[in-house]
N, C-alpha and C. Protein backbone atom coordinates (compact mmCIF):
# COMPACT_ATOMS: atom_id res chain seq x y z
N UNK A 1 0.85 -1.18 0.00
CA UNK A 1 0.00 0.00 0.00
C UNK A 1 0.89 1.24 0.00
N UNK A 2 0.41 2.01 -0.47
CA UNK A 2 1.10 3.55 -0.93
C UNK A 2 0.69 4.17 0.08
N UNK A 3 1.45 4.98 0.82
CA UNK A 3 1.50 6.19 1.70
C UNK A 3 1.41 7.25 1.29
N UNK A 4 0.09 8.41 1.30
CA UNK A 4 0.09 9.71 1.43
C UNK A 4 -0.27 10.70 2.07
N UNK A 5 0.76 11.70 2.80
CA UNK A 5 0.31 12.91 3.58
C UNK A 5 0.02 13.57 2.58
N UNK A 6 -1.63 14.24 2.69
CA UNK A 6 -1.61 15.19 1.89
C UNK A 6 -2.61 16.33 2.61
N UNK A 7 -1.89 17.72 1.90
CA UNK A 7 -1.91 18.91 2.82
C UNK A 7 -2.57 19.74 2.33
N UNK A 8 -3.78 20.02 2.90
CA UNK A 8 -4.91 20.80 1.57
C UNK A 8 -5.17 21.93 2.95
N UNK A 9 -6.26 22.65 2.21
CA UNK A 9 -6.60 23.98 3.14
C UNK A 9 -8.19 24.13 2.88
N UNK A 10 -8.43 23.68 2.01
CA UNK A 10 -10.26 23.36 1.81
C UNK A 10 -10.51 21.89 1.59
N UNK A 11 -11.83 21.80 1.51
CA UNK A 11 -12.39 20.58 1.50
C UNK A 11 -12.26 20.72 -0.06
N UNK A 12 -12.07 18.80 -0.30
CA UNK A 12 -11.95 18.50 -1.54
C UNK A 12 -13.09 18.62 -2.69
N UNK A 13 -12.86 18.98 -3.56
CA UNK A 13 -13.67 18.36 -4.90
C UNK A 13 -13.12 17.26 -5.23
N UNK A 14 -14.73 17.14 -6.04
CA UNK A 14 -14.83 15.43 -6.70
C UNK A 14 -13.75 15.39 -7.62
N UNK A 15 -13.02 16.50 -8.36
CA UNK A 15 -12.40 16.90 -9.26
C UNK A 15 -10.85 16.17 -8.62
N UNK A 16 -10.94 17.06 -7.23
CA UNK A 16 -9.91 17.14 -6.34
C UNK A 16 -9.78 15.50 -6.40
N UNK A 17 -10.55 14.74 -5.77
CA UNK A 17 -10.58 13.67 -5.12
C UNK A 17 -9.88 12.91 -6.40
N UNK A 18 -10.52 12.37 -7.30
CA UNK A 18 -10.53 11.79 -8.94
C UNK A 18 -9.10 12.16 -9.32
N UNK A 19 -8.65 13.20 -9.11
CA UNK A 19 -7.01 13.59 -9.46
C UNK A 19 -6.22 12.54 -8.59
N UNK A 20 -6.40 13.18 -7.07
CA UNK A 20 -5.00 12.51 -6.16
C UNK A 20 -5.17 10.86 -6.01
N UNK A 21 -6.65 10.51 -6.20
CA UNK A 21 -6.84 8.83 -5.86
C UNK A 21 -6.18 8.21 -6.91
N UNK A 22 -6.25 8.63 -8.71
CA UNK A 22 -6.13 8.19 -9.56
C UNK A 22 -4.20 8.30 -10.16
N UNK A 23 -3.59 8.91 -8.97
CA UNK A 23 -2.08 8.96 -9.63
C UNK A 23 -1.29 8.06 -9.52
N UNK A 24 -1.89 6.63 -8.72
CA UNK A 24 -0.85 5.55 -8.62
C UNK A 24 -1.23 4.40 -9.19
N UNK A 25 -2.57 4.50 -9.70
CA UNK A 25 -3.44 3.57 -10.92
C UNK A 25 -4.38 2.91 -9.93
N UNK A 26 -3.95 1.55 -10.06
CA UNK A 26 -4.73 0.79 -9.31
C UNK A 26 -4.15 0.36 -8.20
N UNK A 27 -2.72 0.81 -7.39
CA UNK A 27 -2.19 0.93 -6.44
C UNK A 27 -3.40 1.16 -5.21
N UNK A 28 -3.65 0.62 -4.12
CA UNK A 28 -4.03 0.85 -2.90
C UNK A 28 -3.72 2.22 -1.87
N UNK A 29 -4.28 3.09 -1.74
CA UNK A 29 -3.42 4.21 -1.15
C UNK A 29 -3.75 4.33 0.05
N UNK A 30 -3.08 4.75 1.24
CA UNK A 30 -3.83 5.14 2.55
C UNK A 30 -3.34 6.83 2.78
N UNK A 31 -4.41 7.61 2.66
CA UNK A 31 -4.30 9.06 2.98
C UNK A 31 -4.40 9.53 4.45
N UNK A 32 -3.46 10.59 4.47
CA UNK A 32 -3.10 10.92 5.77
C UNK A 32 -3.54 12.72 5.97
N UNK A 33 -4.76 13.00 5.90
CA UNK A 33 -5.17 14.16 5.03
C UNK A 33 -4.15 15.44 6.77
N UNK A 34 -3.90 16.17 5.89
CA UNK A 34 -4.08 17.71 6.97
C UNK A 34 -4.23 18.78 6.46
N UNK A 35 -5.37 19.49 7.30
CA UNK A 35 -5.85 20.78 6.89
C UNK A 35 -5.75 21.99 7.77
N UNK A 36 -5.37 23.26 7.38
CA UNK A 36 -4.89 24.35 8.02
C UNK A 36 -6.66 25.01 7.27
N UNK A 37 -7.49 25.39 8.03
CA UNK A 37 -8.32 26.12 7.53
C UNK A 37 -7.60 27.44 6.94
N UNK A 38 -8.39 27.48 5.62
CA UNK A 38 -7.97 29.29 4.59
C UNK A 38 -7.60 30.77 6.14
N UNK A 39 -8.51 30.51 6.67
CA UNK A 39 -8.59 31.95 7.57
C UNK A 39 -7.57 32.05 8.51
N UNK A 40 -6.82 30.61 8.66
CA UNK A 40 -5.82 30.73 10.14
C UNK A 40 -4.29 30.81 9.11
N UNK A 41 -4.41 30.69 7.77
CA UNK A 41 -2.64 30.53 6.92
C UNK A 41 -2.34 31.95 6.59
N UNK A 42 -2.79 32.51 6.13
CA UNK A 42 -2.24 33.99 5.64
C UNK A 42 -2.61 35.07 6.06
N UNK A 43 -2.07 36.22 5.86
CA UNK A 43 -3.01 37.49 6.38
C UNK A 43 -3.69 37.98 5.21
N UNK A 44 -4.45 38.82 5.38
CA UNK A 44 -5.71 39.14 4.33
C UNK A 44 -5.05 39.76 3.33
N UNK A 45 -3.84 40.20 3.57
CA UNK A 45 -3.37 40.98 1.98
C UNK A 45 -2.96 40.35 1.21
N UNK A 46 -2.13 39.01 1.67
CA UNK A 46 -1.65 38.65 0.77
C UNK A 46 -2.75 37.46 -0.11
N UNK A 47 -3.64 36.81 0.53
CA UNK A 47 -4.84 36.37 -0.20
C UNK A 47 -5.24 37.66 -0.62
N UNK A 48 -5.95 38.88 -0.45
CA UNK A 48 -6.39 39.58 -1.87
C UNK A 48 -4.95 39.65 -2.54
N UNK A 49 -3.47 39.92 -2.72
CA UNK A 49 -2.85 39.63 -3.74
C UNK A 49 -3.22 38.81 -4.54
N UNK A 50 -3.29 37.63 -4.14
CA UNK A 50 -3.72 36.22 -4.71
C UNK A 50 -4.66 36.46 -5.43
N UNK A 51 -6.02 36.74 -4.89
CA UNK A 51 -7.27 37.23 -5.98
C UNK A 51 -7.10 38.06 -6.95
N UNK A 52 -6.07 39.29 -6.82
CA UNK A 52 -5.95 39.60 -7.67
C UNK A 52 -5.01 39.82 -8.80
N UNK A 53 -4.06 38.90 -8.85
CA UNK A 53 -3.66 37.90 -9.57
C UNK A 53 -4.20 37.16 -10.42
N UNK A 54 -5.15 36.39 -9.57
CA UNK A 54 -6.00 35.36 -10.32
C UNK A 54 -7.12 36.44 -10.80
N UNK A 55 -7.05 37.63 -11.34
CA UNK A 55 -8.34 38.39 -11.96
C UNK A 55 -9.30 38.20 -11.03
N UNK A 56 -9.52 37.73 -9.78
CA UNK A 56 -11.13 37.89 -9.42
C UNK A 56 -11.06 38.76 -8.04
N UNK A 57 -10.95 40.07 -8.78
CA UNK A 57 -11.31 40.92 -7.84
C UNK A 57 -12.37 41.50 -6.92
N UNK A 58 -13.32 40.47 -7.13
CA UNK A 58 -14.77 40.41 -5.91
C UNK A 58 -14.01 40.17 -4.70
N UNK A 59 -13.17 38.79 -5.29
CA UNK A 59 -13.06 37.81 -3.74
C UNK A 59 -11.69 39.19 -3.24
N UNK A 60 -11.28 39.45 -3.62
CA UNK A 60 -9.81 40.53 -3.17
C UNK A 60 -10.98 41.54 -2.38
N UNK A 61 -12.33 41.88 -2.42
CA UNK A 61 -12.77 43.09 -1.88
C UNK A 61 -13.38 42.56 -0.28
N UNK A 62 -13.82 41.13 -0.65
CA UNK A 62 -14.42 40.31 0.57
C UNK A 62 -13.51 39.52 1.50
N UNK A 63 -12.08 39.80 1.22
CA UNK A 63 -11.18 39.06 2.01
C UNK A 63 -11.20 38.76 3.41
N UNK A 64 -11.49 40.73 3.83
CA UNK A 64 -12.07 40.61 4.96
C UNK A 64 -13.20 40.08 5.94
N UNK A 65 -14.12 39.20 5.27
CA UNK A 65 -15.27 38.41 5.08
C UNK A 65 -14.33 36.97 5.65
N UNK A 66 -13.27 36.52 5.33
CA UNK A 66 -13.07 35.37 5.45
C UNK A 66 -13.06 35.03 6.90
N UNK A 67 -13.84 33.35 7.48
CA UNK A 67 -13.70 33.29 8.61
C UNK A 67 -12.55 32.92 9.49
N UNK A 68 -12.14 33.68 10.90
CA UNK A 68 -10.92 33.27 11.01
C UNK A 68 -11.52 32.66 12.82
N UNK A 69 -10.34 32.89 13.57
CA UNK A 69 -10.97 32.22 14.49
C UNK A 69 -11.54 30.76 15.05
N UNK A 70 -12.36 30.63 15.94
CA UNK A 70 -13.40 29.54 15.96
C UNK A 70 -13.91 29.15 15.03
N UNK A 71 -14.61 30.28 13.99
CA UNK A 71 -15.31 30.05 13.17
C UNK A 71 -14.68 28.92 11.65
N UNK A 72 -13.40 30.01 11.53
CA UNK A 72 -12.42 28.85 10.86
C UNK A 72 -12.41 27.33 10.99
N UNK A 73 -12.46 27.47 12.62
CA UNK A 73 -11.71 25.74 12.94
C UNK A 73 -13.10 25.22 12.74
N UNK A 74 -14.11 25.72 13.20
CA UNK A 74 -15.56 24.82 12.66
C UNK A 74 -15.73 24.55 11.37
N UNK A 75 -15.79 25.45 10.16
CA UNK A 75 -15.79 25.76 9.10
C UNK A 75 -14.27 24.40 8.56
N UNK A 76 -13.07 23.84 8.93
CA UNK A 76 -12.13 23.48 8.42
C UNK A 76 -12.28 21.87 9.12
N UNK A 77 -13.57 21.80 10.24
CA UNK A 77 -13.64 20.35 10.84
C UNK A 77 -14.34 19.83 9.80
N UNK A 78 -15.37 20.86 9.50
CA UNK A 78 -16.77 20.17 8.38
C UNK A 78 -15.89 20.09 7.11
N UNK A 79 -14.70 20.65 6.92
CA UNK A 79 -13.98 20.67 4.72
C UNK A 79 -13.26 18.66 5.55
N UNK A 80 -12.78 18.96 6.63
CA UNK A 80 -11.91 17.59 6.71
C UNK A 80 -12.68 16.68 6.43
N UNK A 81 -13.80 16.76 7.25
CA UNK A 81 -14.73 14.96 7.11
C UNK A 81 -15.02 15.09 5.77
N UNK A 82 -15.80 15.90 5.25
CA UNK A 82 -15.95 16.16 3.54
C UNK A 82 -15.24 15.20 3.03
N UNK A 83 -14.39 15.88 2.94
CA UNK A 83 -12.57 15.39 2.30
C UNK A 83 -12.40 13.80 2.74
N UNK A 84 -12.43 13.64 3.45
CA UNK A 84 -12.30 12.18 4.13
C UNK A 84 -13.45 11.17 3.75
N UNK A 85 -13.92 11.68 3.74
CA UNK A 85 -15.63 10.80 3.07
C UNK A 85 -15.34 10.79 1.64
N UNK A 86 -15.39 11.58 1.56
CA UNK A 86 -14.55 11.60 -0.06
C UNK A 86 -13.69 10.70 -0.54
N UNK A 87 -12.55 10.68 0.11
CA UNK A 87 -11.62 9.84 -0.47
C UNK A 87 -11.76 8.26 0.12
N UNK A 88 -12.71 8.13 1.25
CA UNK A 88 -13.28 6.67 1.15
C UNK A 88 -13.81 6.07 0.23
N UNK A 89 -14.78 6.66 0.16
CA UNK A 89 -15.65 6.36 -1.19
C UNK A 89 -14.85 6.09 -2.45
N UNK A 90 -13.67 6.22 -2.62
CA UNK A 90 -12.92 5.21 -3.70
C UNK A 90 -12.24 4.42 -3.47
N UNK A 91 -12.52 3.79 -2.19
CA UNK A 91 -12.05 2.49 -1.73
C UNK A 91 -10.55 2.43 -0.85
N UNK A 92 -9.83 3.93 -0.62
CA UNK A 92 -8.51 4.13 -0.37
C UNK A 92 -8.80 4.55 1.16
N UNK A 93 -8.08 4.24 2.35
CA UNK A 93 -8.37 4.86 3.20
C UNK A 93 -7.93 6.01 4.04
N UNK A 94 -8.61 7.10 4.80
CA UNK A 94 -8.17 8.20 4.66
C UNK A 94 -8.58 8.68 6.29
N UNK A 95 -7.61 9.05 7.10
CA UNK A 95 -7.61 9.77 8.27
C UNK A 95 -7.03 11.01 8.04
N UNK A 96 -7.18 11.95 9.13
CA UNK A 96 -6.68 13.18 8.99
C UNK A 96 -6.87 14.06 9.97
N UNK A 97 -6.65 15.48 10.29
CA UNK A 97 -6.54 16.51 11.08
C UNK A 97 -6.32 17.55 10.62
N UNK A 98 -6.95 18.82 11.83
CA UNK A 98 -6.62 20.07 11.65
C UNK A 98 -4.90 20.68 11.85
N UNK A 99 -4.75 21.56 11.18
CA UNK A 99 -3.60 22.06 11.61
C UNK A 99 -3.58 23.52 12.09
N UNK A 100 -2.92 23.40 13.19
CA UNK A 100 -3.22 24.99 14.00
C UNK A 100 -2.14 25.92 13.32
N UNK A 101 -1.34 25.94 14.19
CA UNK A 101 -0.31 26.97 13.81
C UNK A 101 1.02 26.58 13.12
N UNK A 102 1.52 25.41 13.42
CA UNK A 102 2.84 25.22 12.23
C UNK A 102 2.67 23.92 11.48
N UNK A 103 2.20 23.72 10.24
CA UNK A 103 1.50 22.84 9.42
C UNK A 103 2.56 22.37 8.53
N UNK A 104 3.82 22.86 8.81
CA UNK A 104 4.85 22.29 7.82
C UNK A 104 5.89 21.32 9.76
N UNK A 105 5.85 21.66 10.44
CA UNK A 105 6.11 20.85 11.98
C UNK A 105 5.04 19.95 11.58
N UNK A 106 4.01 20.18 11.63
CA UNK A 106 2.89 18.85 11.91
C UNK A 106 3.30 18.22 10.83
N UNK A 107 3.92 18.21 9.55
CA UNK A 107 3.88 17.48 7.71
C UNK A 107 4.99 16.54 9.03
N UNK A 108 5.68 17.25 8.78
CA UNK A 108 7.17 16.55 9.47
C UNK A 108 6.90 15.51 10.17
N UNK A 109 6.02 15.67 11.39
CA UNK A 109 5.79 14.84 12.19
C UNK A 109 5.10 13.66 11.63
N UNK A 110 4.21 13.54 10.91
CA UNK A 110 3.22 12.95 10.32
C UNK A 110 3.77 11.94 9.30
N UNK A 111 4.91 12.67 8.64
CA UNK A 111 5.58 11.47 7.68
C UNK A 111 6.24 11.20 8.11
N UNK A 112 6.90 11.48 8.85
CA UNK A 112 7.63 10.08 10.16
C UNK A 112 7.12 8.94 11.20
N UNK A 113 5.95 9.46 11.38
CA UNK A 113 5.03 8.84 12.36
C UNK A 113 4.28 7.89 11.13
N UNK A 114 3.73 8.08 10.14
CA UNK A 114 3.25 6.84 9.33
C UNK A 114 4.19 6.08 8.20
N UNK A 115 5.32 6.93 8.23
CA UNK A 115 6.23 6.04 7.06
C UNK A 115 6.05 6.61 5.81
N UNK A 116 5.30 7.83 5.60
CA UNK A 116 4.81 8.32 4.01
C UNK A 116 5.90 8.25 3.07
N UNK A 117 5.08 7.25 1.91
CA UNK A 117 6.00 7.50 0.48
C UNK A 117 5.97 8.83 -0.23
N UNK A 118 5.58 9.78 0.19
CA UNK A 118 5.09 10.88 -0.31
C UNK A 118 4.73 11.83 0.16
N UNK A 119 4.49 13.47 -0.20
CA UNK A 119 3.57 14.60 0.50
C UNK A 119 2.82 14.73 -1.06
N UNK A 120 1.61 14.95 -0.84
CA UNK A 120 0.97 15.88 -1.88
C UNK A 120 0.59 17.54 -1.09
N UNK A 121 0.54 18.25 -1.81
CA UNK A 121 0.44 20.08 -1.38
C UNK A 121 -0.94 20.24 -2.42
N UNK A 122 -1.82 20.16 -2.12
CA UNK A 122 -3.11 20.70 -3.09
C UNK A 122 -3.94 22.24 -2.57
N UNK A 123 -3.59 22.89 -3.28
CA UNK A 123 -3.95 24.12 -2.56
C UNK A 123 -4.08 25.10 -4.01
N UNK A 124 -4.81 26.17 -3.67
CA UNK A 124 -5.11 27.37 -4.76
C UNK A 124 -4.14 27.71 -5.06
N UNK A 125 -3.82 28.48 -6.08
CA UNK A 125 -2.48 28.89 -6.34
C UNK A 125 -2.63 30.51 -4.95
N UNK A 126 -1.11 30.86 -4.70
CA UNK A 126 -0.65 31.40 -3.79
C UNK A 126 0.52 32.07 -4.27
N UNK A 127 0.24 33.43 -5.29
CA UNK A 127 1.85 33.93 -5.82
C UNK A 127 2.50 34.03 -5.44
N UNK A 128 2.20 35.08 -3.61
CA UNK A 128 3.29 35.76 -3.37
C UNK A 128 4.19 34.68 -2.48
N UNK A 129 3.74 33.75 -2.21
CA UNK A 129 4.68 32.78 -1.29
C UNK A 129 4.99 31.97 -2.04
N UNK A 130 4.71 32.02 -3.19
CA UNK A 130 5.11 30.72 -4.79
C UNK A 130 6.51 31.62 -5.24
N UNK A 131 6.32 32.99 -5.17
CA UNK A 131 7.25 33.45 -5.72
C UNK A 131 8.84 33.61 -4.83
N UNK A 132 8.12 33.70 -3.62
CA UNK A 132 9.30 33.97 -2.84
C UNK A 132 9.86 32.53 -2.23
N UNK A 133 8.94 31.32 -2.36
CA UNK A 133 9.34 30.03 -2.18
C UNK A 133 9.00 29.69 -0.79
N UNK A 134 8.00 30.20 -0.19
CA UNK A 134 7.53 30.38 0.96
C UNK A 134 6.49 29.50 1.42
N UNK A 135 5.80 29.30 -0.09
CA UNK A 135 4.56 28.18 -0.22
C UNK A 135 5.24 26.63 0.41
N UNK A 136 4.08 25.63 0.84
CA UNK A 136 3.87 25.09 1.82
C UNK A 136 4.65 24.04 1.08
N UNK A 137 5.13 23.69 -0.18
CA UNK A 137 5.40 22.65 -0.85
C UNK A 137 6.95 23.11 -0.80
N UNK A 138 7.20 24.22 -1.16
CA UNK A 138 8.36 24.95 -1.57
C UNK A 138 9.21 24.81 -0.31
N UNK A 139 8.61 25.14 0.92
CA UNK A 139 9.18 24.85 2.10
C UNK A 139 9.15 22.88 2.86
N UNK A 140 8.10 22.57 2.80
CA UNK A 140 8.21 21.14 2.87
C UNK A 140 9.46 20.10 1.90
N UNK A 141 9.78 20.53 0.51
CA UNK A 141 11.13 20.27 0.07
C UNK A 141 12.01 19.80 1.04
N UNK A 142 12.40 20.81 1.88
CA UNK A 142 13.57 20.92 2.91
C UNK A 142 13.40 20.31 3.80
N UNK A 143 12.15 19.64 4.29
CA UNK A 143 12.04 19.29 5.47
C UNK A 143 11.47 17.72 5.91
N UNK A 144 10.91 17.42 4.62
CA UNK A 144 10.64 15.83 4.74
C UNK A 144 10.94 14.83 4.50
N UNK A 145 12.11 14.83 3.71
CA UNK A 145 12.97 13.52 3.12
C UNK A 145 12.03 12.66 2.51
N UNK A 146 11.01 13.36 1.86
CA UNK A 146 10.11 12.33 0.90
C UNK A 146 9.68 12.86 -0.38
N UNK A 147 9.48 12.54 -1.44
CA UNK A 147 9.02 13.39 -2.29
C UNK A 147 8.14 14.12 -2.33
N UNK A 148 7.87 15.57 -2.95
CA UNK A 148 6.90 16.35 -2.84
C UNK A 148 6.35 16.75 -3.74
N UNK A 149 4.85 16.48 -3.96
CA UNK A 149 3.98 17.17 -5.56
C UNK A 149 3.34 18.11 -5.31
N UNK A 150 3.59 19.06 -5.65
CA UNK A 150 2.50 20.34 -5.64
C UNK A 150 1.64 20.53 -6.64
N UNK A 151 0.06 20.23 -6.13
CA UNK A 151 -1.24 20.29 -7.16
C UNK A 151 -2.10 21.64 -6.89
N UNK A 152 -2.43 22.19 -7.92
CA UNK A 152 -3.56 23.43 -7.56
C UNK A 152 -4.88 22.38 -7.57
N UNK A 153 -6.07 22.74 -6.45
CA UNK A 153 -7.28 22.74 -6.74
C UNK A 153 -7.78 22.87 -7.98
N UNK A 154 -9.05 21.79 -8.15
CA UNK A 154 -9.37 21.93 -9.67
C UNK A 154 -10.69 23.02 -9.69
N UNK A 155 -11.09 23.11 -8.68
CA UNK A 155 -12.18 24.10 -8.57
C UNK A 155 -12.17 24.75 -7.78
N UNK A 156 -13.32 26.03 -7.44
CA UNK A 156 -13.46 27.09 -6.16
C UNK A 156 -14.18 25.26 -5.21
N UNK A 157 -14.08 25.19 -3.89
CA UNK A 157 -14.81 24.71 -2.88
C UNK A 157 -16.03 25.25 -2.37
């Protein structure tokens, strides 16, 4: 069976799901999901950078809208089970957790503690920490002695 930590920040799409289940064929996978809810990773400027980047300058005006807080961690318990139900349902099995404050410490811990053949990074694109190498994949490189794929989301969540 194939080992994967994989490190998302929203709950999956079917899109999502159908991508990461389908990259080792008919390989058996066991997922090791962790999620940093959107509202507790960045500060609000640099997600509206991001939006507006990506042209959608609505979401750059509502940034401040995003939930952070409690509200986050409620909002990021309900994307995990999602996500996890999700990736049962194709027969692979899938545990997982929130991540509070250092989510590249918790990767670390996590692929040592299960043996992972792998990290996957599935997340929106993120310029300004893509550019400066800051992003969660870019920094996980250095730190897990396992290989690392960085996937964008195939859809908004």
């Amino acid at each position: 069976m194939f080992t994967s930590v994989l490190m998302i920040e929203k709950a999956l799409t079917s899109a999502d799901v159908e991508f990461v289940t389908t990259l080792h064929g008919d390989e058996p996978v066991s997922f090791h999901v962790l999620l940093q809810p959107r509202g507790e990773q960045a500060d609000r400027l640099l997600r509206a950078i991001d939006d507006v980047a990506l042209g959608e300058l609505d979401e750059a005006v509502r940034e401040h809208e995003t939930p952070e807080g409690e509200e986050a961690q409620s909002m990021g318990e309900r994307a995990l089970e999602v996500s996890l139900q999700a990736l049962r349902t194709t027969g692979d099995t899938a545990e997982g957790r929130l991540v509070d404050n250092h989510p590249l410490d918790a990767l670390k811990a996590v692929v040592a503690e299960v043996e992972a053949d792998e990290v996957i990074v599935l997340t929106d694109p993120h310029y300004v920490e893509e550019f400066f190498h800051r992003d969660w994949a870019s920094r996980a490189r250095h730190k897990v002695g396992v290989p690392v794929l960085k996937l964008f989301s195939h859809s908004k969540a």
